[in-house]
PDB file of N, CA and C in Angstrom:
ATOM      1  N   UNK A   1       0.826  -1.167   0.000  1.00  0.00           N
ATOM      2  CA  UNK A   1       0.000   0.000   0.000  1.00  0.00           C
ATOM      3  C   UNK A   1       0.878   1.241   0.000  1.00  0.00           C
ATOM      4  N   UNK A   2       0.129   2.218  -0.876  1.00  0.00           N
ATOM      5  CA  UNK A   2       0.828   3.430  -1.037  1.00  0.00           C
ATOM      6  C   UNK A   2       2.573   3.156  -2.182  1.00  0.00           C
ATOM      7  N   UNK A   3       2.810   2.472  -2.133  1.00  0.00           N
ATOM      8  CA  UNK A   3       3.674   1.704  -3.411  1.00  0.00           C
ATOM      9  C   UNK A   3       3.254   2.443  -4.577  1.00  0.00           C
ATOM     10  N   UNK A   4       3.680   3.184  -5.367  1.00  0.00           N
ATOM     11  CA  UNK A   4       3.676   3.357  -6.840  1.00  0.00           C
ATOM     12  C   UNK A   4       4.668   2.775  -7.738  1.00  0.00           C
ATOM     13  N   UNK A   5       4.105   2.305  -8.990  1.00  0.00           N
ATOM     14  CA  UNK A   5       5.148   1.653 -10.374  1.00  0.00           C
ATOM     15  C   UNK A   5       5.566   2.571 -10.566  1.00  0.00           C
ATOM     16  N   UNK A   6       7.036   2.337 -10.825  1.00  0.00           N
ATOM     17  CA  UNK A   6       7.329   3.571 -12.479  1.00  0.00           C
ATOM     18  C   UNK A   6       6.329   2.947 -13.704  1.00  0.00           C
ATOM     19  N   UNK A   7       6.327   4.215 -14.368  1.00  0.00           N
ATOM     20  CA  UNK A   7       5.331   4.426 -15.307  1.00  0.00           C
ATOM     21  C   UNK A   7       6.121   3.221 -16.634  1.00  0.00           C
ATOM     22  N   UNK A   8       5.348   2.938 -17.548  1.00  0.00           N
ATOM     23  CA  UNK A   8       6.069   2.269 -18.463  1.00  0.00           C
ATOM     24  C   UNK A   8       6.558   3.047 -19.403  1.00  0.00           C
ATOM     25  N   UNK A   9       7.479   2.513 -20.321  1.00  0.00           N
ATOM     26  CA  UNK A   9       7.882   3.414 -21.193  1.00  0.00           C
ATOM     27  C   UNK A   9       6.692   3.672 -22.111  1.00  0.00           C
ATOM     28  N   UNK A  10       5.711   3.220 -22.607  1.00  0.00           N
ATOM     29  CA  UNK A  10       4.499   3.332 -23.323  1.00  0.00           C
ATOM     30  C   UNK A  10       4.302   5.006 -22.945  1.00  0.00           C
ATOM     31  N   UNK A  11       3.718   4.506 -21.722  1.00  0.00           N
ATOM     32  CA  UNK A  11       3.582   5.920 -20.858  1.00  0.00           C
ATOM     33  C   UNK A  11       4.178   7.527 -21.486  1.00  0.00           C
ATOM     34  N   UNK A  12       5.691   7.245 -21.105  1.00  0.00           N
ATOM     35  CA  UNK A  12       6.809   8.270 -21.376  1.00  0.00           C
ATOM     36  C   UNK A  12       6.327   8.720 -22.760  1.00  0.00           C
ATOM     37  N   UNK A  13       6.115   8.104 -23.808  1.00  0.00           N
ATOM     38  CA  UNK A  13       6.237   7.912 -25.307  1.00  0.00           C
ATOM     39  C   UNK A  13       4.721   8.735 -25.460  1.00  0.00           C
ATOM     40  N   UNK A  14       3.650   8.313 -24.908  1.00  0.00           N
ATOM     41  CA  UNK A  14       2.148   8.550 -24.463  1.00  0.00           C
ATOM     42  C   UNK A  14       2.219   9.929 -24.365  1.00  0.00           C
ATOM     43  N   UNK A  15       3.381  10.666 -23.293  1.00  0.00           N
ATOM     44  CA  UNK A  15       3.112  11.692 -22.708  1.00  0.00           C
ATOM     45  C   UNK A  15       3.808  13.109 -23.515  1.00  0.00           C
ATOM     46  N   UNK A  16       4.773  12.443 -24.236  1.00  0.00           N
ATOM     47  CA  UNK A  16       5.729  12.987 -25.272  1.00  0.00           C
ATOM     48  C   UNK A  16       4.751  13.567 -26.218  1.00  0.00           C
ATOM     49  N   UNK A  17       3.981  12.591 -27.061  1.00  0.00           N
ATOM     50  CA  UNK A  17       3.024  12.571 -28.259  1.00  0.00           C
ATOM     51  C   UNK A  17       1.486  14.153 -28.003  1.00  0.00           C
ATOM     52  N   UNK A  18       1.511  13.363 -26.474  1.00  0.00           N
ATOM     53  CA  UNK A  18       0.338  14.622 -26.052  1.00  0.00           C
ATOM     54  C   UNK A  18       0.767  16.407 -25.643  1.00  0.00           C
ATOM     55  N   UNK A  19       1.896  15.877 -25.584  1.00  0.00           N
ATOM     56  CA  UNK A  19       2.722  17.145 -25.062  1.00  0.00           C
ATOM     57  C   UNK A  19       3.060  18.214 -26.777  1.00  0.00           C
ATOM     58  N   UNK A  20       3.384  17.490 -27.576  1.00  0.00           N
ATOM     59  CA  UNK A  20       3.036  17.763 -28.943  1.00  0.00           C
ATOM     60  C   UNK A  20       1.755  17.962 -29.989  1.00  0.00           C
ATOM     61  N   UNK A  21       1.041  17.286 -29.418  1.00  0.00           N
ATOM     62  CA  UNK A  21      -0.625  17.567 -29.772  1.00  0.00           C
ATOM     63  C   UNK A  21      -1.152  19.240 -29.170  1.00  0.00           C
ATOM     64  N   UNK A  22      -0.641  19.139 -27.634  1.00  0.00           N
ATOM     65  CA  UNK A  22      -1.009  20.075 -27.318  1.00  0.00           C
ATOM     66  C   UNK A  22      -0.349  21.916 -27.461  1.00  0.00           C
ATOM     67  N   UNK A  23       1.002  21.866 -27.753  1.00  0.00           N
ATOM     68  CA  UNK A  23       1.905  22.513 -28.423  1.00  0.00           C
ATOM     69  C   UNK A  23       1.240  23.513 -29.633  1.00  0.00           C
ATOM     70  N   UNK A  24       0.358  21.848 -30.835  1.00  0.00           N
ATOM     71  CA  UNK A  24       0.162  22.367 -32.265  1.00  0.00           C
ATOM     72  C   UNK A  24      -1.471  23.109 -31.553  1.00  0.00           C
ATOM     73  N   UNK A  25      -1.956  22.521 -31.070  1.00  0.00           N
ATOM     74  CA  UNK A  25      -3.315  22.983 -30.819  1.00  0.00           C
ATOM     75  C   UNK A  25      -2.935  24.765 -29.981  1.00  0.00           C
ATOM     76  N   UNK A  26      -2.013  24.703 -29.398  1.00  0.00           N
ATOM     77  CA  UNK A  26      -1.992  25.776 -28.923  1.00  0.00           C
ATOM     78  C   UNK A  26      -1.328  26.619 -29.848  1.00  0.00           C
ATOM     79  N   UNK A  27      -0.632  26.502 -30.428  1.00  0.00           N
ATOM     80  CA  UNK A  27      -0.216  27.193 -31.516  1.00  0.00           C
ATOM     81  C   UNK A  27      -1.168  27.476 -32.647  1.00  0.00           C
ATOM     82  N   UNK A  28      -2.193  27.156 -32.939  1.00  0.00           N
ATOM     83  CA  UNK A  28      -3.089  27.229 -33.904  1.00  0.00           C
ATOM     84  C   UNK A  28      -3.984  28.201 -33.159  1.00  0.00           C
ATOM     85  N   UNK A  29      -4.453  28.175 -31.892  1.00  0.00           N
ATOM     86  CA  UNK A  29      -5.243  28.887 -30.973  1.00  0.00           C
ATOM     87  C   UNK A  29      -4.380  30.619 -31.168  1.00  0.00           C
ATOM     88  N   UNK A  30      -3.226  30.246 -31.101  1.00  0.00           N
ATOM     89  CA  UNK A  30      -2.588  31.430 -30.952  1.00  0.00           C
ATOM     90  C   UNK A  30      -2.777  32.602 -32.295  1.00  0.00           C
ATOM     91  N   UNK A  31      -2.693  31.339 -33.477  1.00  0.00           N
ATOM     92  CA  UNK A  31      -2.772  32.033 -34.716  1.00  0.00           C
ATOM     93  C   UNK A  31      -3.673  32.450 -34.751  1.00  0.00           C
ATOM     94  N   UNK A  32      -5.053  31.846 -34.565  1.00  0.00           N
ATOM     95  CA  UNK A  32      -6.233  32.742 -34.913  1.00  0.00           C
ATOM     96  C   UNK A  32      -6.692  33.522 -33.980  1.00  0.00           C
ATOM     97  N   UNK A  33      -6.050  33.914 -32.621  1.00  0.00           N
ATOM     98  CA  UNK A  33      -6.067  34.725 -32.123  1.00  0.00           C
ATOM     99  C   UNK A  33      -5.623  36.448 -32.406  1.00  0.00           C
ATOM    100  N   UNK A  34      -4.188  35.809 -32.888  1.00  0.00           N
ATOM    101  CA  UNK A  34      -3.401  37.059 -33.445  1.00  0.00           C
ATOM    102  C   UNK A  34      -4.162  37.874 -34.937  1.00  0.00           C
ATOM    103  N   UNK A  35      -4.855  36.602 -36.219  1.00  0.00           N
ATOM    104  CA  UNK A  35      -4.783  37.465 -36.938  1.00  0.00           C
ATOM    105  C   UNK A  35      -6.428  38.008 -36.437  1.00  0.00           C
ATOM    106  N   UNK A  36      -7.158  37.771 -35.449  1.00  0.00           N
ATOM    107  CA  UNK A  36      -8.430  38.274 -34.571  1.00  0.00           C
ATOM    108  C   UNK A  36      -7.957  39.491 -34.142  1.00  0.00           C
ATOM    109  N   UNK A  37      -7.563  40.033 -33.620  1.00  0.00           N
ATOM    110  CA  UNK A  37      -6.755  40.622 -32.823  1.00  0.00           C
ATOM    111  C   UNK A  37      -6.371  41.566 -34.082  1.00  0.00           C
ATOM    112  N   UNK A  38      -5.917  41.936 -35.014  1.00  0.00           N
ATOM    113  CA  UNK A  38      -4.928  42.145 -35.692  1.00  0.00           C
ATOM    114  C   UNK A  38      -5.946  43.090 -36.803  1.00  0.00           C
ATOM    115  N   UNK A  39      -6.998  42.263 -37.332  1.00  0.00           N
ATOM    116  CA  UNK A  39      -8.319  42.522 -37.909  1.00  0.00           C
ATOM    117  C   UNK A  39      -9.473  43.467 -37.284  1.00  0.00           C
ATOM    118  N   UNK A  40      -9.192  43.061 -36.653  1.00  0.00           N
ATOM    119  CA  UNK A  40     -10.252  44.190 -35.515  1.00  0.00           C
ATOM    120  C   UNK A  40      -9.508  45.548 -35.255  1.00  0.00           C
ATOM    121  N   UNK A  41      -7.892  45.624 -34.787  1.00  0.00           N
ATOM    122  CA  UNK A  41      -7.124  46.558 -34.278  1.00  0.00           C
ATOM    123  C   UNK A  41      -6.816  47.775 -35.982  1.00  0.00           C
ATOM    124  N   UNK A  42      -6.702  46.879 -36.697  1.00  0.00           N
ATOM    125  CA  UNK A  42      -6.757  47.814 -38.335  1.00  0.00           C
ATOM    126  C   UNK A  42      -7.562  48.569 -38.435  1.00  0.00           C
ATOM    127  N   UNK A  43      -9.145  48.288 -37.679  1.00  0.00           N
ATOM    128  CA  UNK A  43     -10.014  49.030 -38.355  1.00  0.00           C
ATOM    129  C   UNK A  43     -10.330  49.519 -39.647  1.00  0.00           C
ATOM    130  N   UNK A  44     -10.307  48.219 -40.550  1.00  0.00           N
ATOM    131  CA  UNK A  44     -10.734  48.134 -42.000  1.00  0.00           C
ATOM    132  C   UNK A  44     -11.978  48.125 -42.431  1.00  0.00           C
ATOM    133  N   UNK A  45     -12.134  47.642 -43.218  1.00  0.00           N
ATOM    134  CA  UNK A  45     -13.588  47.553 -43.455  1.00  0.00           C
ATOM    135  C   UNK A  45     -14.550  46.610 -42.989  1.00  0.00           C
ATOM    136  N   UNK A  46     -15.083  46.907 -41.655  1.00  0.00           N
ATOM    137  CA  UNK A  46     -15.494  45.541 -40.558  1.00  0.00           C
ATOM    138  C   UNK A  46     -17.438  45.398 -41.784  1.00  0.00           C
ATOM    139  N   UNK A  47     -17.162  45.729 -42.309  1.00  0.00           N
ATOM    140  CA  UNK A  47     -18.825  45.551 -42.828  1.00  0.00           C
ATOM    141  C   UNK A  47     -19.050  44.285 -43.881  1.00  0.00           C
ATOM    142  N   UNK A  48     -19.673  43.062 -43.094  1.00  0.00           N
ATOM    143  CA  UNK A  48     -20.240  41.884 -43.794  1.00  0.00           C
ATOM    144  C   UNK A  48     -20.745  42.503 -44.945  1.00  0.00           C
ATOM    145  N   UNK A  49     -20.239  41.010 -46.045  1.00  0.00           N
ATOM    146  CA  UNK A  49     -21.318  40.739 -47.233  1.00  0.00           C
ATOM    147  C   UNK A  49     -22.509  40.110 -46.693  1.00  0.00           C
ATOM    148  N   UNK A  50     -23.710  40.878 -46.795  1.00  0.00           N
ATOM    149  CA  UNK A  50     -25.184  40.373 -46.634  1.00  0.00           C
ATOM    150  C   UNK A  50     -25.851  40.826 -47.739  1.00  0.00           C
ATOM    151  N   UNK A  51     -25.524  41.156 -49.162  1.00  0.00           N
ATOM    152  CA  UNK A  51     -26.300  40.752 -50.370  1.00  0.00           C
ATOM    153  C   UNK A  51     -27.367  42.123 -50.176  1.00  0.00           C
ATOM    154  N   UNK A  52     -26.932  43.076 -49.640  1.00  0.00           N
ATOM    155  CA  UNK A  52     -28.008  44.345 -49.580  1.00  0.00           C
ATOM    156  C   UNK A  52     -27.082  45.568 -50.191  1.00  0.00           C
ATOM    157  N   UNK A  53     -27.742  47.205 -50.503  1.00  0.00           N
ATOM    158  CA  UNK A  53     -27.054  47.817 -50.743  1.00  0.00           C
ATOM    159  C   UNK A  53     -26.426  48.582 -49.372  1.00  0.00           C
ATOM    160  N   UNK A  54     -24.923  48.987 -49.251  1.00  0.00           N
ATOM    161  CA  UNK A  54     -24.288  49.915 -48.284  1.00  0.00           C
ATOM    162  C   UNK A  54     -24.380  51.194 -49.276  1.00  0.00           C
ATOM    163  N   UNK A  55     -24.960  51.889 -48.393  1.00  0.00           N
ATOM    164  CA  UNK A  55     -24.562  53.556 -48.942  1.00  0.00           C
ATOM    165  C   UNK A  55     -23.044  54.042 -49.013  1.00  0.00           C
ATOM    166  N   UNK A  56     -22.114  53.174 -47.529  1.00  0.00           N
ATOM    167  CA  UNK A  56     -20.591  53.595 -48.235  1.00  0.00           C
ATOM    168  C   UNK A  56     -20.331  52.908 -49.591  1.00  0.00           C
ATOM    169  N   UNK A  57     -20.704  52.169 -50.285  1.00  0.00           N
ATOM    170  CA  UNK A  57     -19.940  52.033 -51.418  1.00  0.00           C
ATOM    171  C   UNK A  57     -20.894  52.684 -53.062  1.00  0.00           C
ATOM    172  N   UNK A  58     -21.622  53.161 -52.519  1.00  0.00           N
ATOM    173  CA  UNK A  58     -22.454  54.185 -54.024  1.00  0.00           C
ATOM    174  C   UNK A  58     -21.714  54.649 -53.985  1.00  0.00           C
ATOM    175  N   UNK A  59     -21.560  55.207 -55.268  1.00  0.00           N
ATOM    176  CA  UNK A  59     -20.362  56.279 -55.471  1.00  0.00           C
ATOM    177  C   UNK A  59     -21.014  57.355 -56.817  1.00  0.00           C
ATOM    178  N   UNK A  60     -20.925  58.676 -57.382  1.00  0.00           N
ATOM    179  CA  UNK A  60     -21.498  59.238 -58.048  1.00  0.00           C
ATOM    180  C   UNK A  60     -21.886  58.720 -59.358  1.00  0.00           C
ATOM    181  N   UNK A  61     -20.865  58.055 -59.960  1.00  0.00           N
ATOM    182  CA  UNK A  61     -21.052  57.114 -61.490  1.00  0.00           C
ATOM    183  C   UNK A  61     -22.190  56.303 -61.111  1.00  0.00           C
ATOM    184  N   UNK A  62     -22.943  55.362 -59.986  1.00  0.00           N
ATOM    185  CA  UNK A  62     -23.214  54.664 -60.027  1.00  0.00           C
ATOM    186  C   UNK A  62     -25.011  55.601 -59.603  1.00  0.00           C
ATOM    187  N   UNK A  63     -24.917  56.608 -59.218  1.00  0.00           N
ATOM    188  CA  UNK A  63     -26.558  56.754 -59.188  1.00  0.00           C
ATOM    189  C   UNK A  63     -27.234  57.559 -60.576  1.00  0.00           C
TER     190      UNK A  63
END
């Protein structure tokens, strides 16, 4: 009682693999954070295509 195994090497190999899973996942989190972040901070043109007319883009040729 109270005795612990060392872990097997499976284990080690197990923990390696997840430690790398979690690395890419966080790194991908990061990316679409930054270009979030990045898009918003430009203040470009934040206005969806929804298939209606915007008055910013009439322009005199066009009325």
């Amino acid at each position: 009682m109270g005795y612990f195994r060392a872990d097997h090497e499976l284990h080690d190999r197990r923990k390696g693999r997840n430690l790398g899973v979690a690395a890419v996942l966080i790194g991908l989190i990061v990316i679409v954070f930054g270009l979030t972040y990045v898009k918003i901070t430009s203040g470009g043109s934040l206005e969806g295509f929804d298939h209606t007319v915007r008055p910013a883009l009439i322009t005199e040729d066009t009325q």
